[in-house]
N, C-alpha and C. Protein backbone atom coordinates (compact mmCIF):
# COMPACT_ATOMS: atom_id res chain seq x y z
N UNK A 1 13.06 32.78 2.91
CA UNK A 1 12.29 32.49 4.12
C UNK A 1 10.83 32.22 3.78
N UNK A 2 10.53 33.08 2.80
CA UNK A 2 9.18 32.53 1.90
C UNK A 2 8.53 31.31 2.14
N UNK A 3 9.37 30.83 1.05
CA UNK A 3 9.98 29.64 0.69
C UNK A 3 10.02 28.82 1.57
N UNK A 4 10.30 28.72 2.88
CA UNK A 4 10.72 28.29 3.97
C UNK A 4 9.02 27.93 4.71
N UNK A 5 8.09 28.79 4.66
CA UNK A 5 6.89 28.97 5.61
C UNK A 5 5.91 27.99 4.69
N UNK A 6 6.32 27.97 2.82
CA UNK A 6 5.34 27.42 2.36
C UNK A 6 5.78 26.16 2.58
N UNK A 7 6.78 25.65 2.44
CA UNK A 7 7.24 23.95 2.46
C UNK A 7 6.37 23.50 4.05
N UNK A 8 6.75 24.24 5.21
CA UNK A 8 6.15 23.86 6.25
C UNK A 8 4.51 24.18 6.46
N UNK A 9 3.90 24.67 5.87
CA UNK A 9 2.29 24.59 5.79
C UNK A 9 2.19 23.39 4.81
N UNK A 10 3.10 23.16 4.15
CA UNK A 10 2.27 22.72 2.86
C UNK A 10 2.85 20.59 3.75
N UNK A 11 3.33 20.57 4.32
CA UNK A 11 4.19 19.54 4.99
C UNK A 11 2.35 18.74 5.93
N UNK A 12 2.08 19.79 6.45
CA UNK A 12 0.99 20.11 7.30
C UNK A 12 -0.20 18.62 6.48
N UNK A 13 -0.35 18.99 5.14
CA UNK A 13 -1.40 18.03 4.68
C UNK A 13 -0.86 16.82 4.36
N UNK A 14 0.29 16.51 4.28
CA UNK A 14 0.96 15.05 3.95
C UNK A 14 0.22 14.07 5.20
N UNK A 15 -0.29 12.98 4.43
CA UNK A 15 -0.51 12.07 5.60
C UNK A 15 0.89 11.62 6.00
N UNK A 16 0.54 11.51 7.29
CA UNK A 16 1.50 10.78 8.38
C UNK A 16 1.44 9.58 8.47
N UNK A 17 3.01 8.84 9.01
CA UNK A 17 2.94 7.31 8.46
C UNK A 17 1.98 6.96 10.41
N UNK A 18 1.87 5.46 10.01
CA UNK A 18 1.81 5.21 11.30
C UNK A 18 2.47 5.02 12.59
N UNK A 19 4.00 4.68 11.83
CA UNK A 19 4.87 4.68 12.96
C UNK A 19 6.00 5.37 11.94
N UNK A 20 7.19 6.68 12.93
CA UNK A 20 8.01 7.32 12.40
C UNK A 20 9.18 6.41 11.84
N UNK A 21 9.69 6.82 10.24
CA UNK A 21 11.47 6.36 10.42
C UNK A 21 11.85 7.04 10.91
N UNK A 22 12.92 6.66 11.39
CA UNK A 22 14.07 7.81 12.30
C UNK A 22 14.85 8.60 10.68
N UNK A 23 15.03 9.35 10.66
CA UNK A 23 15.48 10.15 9.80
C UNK A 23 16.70 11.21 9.86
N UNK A 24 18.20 11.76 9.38
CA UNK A 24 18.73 12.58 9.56
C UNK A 24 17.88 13.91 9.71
N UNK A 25 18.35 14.73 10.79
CA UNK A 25 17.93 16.24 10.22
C UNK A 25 18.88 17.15 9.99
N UNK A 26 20.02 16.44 9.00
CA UNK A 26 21.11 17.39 8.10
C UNK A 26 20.61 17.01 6.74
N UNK A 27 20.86 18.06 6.28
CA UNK A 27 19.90 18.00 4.85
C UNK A 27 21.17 17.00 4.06
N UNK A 28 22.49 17.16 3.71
CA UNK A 28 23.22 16.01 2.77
C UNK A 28 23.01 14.70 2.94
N UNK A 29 22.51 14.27 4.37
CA UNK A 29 22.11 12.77 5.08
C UNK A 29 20.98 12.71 4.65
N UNK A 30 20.13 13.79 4.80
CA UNK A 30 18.86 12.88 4.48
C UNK A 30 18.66 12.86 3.41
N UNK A 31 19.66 13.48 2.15
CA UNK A 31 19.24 13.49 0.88
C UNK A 31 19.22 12.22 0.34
N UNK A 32 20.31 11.94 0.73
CA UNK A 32 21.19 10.58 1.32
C UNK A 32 20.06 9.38 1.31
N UNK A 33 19.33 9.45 2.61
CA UNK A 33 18.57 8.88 2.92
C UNK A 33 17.17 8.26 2.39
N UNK A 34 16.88 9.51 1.97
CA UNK A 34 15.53 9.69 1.07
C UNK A 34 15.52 8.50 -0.78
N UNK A 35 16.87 8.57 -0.97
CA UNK A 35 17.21 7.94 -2.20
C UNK A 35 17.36 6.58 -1.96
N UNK A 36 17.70 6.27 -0.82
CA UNK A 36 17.95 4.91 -0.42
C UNK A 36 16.12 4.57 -0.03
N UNK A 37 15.29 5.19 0.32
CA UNK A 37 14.22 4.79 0.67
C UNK A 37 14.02 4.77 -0.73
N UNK A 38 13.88 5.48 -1.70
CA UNK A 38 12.94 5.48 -3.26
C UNK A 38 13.50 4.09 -3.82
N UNK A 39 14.79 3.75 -3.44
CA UNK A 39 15.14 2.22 -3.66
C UNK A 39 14.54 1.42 -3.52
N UNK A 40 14.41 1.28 -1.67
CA UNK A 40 13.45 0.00 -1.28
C UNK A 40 12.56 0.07 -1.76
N UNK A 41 11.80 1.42 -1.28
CA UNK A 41 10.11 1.37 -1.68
C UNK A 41 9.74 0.60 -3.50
N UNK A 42 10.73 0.87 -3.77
CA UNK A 42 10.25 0.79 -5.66
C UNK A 42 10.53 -1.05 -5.73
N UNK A 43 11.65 -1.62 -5.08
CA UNK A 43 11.59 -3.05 -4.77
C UNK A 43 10.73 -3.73 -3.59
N UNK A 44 10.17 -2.38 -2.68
CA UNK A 44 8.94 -3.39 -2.11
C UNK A 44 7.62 -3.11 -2.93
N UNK A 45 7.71 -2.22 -3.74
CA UNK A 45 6.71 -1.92 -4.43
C UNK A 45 6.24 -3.17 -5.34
N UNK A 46 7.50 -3.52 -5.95
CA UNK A 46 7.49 -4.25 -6.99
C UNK A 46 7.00 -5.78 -6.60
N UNK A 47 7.28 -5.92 -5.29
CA UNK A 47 7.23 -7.41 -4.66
C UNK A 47 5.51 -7.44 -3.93
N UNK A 48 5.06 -6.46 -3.74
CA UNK A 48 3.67 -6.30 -3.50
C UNK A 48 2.83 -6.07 -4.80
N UNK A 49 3.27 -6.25 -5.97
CA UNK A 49 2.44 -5.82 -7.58
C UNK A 49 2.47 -7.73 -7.69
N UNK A 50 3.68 -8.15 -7.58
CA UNK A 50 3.80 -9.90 -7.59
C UNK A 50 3.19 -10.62 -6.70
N UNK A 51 3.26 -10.71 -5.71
CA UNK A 51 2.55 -11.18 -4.56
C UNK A 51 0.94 -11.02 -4.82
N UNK A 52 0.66 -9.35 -4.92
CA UNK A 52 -1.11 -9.24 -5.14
C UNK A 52 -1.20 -9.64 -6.45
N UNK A 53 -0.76 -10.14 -7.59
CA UNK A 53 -1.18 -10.85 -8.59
C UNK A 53 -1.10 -12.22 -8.52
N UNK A 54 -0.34 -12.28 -7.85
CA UNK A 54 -0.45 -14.02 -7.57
C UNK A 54 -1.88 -14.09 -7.01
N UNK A 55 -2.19 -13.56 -6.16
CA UNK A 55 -3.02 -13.61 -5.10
C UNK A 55 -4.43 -13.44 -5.89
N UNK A 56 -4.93 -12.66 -6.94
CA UNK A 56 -5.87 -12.56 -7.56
C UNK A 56 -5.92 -13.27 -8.62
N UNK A 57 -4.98 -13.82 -9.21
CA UNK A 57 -5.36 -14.75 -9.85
C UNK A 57 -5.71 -16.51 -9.47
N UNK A 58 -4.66 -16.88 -8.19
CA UNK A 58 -5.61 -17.47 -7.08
C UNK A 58 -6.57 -17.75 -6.82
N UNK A 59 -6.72 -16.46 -6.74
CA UNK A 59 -8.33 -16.04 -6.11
C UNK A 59 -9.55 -16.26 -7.53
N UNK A 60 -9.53 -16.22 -8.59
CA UNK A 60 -10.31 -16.17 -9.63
C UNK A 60 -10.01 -17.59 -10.38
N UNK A 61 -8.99 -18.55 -10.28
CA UNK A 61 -8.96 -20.06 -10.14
C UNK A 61 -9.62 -20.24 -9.53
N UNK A 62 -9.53 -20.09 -7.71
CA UNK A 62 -10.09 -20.97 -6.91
C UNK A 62 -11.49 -20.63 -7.26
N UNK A 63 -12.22 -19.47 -7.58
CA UNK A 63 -13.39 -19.43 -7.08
C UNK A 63 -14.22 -20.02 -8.25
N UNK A 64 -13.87 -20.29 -9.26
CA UNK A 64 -13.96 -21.09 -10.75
C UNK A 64 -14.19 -22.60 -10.02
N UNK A 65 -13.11 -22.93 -9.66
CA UNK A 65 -12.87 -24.29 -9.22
C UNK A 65 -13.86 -24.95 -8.32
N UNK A 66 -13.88 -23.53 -7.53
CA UNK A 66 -14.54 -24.19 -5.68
C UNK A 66 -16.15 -24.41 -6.16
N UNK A 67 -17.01 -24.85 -5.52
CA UNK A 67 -18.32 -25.89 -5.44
C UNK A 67 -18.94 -24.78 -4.00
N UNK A 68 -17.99 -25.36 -3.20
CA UNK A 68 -19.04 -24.52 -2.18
C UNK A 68 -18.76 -23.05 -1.74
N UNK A 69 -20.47 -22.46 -1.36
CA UNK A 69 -20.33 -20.94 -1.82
C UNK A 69 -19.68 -20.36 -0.28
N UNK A 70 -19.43 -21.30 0.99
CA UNK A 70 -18.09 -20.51 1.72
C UNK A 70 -16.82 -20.54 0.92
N UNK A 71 -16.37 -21.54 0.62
CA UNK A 71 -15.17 -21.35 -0.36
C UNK A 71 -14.76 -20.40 -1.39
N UNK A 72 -16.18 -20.25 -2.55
CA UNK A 72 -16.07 -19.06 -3.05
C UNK A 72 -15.92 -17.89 -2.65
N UNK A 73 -16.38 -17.95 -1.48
CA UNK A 73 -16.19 -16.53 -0.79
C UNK A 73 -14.82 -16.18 -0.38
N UNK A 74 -14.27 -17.26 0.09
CA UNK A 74 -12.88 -17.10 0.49
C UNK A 74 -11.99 -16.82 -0.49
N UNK A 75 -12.43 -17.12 -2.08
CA UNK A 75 -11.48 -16.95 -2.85
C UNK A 75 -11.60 -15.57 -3.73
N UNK A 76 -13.11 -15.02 -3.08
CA UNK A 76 -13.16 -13.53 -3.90
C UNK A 76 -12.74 -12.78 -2.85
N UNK A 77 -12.55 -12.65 -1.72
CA UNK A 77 -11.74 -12.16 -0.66
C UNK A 77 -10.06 -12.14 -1.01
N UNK A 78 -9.61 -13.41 -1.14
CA UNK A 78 -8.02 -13.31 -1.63
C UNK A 78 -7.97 -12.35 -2.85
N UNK A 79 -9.04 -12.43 -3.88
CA UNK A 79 -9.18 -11.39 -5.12
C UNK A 79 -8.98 -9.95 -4.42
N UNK A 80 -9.76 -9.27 -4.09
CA UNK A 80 -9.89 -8.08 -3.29
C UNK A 80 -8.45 -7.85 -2.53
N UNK A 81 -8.03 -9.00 -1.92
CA UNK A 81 -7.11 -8.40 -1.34
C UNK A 81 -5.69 -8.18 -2.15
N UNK A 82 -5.46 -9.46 -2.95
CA UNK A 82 -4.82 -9.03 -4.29
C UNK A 82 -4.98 -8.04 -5.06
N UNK A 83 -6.02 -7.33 -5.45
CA UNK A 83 -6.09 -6.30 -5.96
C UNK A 83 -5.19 -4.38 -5.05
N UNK A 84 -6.03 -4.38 -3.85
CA UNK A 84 -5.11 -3.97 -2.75
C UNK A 84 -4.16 -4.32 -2.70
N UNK A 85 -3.20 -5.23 -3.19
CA UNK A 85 -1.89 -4.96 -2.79
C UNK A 85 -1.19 -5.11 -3.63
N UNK A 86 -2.02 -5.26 -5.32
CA UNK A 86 -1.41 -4.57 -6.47
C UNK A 86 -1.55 -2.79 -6.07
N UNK A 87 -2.53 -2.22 -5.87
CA UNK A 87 -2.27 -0.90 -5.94
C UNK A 87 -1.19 -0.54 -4.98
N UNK A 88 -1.12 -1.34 -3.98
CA UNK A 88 -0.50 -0.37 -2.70
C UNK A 88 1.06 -0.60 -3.51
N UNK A 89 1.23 -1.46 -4.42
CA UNK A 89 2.61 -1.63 -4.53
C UNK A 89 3.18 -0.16 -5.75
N UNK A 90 1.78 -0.33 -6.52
CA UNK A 90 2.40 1.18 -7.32
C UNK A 90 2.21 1.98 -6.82
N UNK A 91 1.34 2.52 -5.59
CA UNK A 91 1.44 3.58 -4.80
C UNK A 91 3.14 3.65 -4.50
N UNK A 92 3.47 2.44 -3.82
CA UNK A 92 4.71 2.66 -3.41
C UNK A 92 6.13 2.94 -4.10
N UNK A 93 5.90 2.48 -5.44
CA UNK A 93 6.83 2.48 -6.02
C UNK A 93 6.46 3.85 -7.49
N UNK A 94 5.27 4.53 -7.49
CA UNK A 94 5.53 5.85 -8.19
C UNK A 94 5.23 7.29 -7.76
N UNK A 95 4.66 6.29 -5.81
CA UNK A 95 4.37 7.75 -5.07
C UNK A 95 5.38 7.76 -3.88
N UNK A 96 5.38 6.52 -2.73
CA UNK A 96 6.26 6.90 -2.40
C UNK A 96 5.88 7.35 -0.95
N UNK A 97 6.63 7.50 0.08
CA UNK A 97 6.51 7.68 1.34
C UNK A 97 6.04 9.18 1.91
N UNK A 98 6.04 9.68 2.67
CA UNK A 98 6.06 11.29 2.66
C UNK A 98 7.58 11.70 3.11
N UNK A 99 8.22 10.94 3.61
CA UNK A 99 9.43 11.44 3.33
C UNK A 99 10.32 11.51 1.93
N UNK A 100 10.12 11.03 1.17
CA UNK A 100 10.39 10.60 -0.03
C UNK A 100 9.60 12.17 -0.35
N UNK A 101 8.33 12.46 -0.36
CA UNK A 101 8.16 13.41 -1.34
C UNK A 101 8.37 14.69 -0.43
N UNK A 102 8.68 14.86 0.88
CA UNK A 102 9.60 15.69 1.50
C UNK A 102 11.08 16.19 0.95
N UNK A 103 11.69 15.39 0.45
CA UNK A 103 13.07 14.90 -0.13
C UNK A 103 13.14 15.88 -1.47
N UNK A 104 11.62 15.23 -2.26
CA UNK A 104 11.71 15.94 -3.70
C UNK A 104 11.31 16.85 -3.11
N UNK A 105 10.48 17.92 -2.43
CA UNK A 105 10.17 19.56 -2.01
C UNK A 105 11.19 19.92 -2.11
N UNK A 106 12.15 19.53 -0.98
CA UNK A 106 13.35 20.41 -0.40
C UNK A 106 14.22 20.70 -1.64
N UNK A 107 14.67 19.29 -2.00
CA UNK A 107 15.56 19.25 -3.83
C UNK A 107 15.22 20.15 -4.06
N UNK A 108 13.96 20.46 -4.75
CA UNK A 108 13.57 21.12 -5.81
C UNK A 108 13.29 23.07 -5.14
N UNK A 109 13.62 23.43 -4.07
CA UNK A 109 13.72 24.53 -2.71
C UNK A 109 15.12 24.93 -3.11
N UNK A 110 15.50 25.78 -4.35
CA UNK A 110 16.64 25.99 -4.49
C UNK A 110 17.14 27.28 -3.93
N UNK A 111 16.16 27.78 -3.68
CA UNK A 111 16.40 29.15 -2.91
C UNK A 111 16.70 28.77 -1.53
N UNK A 112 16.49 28.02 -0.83
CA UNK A 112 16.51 27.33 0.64
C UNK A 112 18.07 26.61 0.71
N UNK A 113 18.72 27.44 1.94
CA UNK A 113 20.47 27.10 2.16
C UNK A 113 20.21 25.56 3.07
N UNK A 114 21.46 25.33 2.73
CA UNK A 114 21.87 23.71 3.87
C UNK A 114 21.27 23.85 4.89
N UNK A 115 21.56 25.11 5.37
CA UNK A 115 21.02 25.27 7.24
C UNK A 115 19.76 25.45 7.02
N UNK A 116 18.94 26.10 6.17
CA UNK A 116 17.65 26.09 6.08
C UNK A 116 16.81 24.60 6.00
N UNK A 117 17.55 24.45 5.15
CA UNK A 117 16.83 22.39 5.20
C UNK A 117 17.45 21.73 6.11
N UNK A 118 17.97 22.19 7.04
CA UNK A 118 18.45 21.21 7.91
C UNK A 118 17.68 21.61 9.39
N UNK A 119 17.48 23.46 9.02
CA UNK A 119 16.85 23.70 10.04
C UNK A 119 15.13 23.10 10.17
N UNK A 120 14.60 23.03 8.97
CA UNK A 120 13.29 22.84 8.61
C UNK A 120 12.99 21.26 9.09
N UNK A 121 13.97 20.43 8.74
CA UNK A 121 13.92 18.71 9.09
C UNK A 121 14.10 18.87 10.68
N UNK A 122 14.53 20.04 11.05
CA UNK A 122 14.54 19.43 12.65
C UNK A 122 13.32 19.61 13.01
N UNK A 123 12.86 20.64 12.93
CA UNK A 123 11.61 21.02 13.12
C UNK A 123 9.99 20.02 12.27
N UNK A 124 10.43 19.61 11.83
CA UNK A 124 9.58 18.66 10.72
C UNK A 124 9.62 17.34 11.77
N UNK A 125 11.21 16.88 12.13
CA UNK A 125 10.91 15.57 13.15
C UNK A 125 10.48 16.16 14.40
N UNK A 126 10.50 17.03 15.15
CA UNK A 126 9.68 17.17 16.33
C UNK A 126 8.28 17.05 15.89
N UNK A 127 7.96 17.89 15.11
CA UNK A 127 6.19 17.71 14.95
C UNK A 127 5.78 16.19 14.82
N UNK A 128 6.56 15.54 13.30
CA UNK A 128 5.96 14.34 13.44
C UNK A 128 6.05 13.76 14.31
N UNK A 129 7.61 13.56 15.42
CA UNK A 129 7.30 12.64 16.52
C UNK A 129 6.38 12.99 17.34
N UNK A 130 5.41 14.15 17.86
CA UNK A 130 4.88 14.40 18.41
C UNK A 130 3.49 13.47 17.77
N UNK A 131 3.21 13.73 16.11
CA UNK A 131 1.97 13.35 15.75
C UNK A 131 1.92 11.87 15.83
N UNK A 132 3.11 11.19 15.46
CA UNK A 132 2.94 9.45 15.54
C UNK A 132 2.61 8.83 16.55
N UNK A 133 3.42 10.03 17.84
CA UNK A 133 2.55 9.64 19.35
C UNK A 133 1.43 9.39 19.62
N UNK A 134 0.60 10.65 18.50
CA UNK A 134 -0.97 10.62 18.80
C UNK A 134 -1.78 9.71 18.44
N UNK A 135 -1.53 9.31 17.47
CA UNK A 135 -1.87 8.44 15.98
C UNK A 135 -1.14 7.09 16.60
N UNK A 136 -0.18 6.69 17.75
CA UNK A 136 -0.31 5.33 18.12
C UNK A 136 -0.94 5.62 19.07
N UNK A 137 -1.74 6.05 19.68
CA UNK A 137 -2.44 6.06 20.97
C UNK A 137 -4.10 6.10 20.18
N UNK A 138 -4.08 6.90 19.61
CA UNK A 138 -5.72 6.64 18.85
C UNK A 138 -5.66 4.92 18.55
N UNK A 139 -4.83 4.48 17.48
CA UNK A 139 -4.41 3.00 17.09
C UNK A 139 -4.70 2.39 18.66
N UNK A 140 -4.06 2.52 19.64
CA UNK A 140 -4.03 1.41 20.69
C UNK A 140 -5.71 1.37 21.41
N UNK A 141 -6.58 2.97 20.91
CA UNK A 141 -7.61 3.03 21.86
C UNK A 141 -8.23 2.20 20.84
N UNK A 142 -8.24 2.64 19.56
CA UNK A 142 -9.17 1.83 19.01
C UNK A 142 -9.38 0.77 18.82
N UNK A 143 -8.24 -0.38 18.62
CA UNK A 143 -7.91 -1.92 19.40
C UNK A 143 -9.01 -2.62 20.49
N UNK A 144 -8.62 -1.02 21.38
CA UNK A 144 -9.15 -1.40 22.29
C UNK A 144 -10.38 -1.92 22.63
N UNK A 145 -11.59 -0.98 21.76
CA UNK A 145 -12.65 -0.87 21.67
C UNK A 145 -13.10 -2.01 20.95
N UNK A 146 -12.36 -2.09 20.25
CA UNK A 146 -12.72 -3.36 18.94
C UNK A 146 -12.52 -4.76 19.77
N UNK A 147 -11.58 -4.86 20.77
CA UNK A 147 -11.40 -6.23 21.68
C UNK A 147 -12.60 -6.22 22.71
N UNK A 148 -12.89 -4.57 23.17
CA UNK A 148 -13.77 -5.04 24.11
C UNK A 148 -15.06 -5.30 23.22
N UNK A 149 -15.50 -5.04 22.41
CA UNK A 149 -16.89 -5.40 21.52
C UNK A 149 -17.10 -6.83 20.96
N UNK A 150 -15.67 -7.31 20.57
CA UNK A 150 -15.46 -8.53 20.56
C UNK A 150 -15.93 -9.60 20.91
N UNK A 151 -15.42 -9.45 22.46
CA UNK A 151 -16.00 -10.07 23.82
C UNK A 151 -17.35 -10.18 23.94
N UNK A 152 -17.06 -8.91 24.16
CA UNK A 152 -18.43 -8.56 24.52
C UNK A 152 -19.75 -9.44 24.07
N UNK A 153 -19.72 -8.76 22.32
CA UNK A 153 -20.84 -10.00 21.59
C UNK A 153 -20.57 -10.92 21.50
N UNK A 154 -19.02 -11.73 21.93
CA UNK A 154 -19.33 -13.12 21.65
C UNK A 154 -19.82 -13.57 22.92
N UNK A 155 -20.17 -12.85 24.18
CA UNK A 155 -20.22 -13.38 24.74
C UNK A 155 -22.43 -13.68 24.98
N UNK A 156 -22.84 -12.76 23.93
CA UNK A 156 -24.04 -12.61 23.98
C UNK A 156 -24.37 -14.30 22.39
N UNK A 157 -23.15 -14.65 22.07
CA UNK A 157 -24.24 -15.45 20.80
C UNK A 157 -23.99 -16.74 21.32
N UNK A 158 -25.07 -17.74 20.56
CA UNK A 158 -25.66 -18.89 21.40
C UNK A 158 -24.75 -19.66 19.82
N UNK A 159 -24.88 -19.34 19.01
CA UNK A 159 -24.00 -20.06 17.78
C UNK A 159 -22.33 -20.17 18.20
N UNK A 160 -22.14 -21.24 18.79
CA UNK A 160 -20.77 -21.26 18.68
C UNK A 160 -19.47 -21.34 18.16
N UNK A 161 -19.59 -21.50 16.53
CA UNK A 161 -18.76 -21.03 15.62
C UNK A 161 -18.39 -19.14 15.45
N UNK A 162 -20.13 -18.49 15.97
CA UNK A 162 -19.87 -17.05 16.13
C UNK A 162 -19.22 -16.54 17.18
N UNK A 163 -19.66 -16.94 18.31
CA UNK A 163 -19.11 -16.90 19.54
C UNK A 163 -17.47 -16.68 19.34
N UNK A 164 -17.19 -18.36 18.60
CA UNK A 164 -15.09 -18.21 18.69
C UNK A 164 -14.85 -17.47 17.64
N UNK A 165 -15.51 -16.28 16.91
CA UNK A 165 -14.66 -15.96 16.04
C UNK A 165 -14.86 -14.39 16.33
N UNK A 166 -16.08 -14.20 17.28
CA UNK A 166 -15.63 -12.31 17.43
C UNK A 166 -14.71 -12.88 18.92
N UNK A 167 -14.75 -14.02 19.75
CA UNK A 167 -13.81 -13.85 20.58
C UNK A 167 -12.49 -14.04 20.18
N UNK A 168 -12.28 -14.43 19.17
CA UNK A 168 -11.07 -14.45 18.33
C UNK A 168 -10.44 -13.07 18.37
N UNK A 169 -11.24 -12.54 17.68
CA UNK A 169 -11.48 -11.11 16.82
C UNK A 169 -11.05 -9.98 18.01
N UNK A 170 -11.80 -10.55 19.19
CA UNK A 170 -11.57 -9.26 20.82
C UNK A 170 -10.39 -9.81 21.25
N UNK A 171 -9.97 -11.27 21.00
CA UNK A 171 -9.01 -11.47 21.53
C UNK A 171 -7.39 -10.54 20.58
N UNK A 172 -7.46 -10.89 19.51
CA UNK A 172 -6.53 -10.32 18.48
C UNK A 172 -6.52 -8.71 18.45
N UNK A 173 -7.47 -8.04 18.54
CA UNK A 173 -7.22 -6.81 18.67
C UNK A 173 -6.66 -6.17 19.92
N UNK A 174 -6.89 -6.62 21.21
CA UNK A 174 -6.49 -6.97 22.31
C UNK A 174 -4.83 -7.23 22.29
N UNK A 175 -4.53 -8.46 21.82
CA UNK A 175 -2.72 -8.13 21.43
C UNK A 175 -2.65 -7.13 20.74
N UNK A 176 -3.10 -6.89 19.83
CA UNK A 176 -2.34 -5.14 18.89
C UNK A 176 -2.54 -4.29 19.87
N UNK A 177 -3.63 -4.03 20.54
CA UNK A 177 -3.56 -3.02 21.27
C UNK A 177 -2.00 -3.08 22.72
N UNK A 178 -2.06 -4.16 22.82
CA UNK A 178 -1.15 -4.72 23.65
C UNK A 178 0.46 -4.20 23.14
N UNK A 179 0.24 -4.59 22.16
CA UNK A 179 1.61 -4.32 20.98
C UNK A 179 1.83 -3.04 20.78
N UNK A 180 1.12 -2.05 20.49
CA UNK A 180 1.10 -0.51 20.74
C UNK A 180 1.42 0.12 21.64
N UNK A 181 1.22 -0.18 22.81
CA UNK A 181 1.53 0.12 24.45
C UNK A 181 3.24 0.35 24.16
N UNK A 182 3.55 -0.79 23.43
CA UNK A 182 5.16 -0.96 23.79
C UNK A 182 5.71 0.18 22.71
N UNK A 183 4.92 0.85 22.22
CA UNK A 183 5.61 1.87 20.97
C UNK A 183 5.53 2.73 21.88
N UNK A 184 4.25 3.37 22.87
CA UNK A 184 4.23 4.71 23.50
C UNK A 184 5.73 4.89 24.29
């Protein structure tokens, strides 16, 4: 039972995703489960290490290539973001989800019975569904704020290339926030 109180404090500091998987809460299913995620993740991992290298090297052609310094800019931006999504891909593929390292706790919880990990995952998906609730509603306010500021200043600039691009900007955050609504 120890055993039992530390897995759930220690559960406590895992970041939370932004939106929940649905998950078994019988421990043989989700063991189940958890292995089939270390699958994908390690082949989406792998496809985000390819993609963000394409993308930075792209990005360090074009900006070689390009003449004008908006262009360059655009192509040390694709760099940056290539770089980001080389890491996010080995994040994903040698760290891994928090259910995934939920999966390895419990495994490795040999003192902890079936019903104990099965009791602990039930209790583990109430909390998180409770927290993803919160965490899409912060997400939808903050949208929010970001569409109305948007507006807002574009509606104060006299440059009209600035103008369409924070109304762009209020307009687009505005659908996500829109798009979130439909998760609550």
């Amino acid at each position: 039972m120890a055993n039992l109180k530390l897995i759930i404090a220690a559960t406590f500091f895992f970041p939370f995703a932004a939106s929940a998987e649905e998950f078994s809460t019988k421990w043989p299913e989700f063991k189940k489960e958890v292995q089939a995620i270390e699958r994908r993740e390690s082949s989406e991992g792998l496809s985000y290490v390819i993609s963000g290298s394409l993308l930075l090297l792209g990005g360090l052609v074009g900006q070689n290539a390009a003449v004008d310094r908006g262009e360059k800019g655009v192509y040390i931006l694709f760099q940056g973001i290539g770089v980001m999504s080389i890491g996010h891909g080995f994040s994903l593929r040698n760290v891994g989800s928090d259910l995934r390292v939920l999966g390895d706790a419990l495994s490795q919880s040999r003192s902890l019975s079936v019903e104990e990990r099965s009791d602990f995952l039930t209790n583990y998906h109430k909390i998180r569904t409770r927290q993803d609730r919160h965490l899409r509603k912060i997400r939808m306010l903050s949208h929010l704020q970001i569409a109305g500021l948007g507006i807002y200043n574009s509606t104060l600039q006299t440059n009209k290339d600035l103008q369409n691009a924070l109304m762009l900007v209020g307009v687009a955050n505005g659908l996500a926030a829109l798009t979130i609504t439909f998760e609550l």
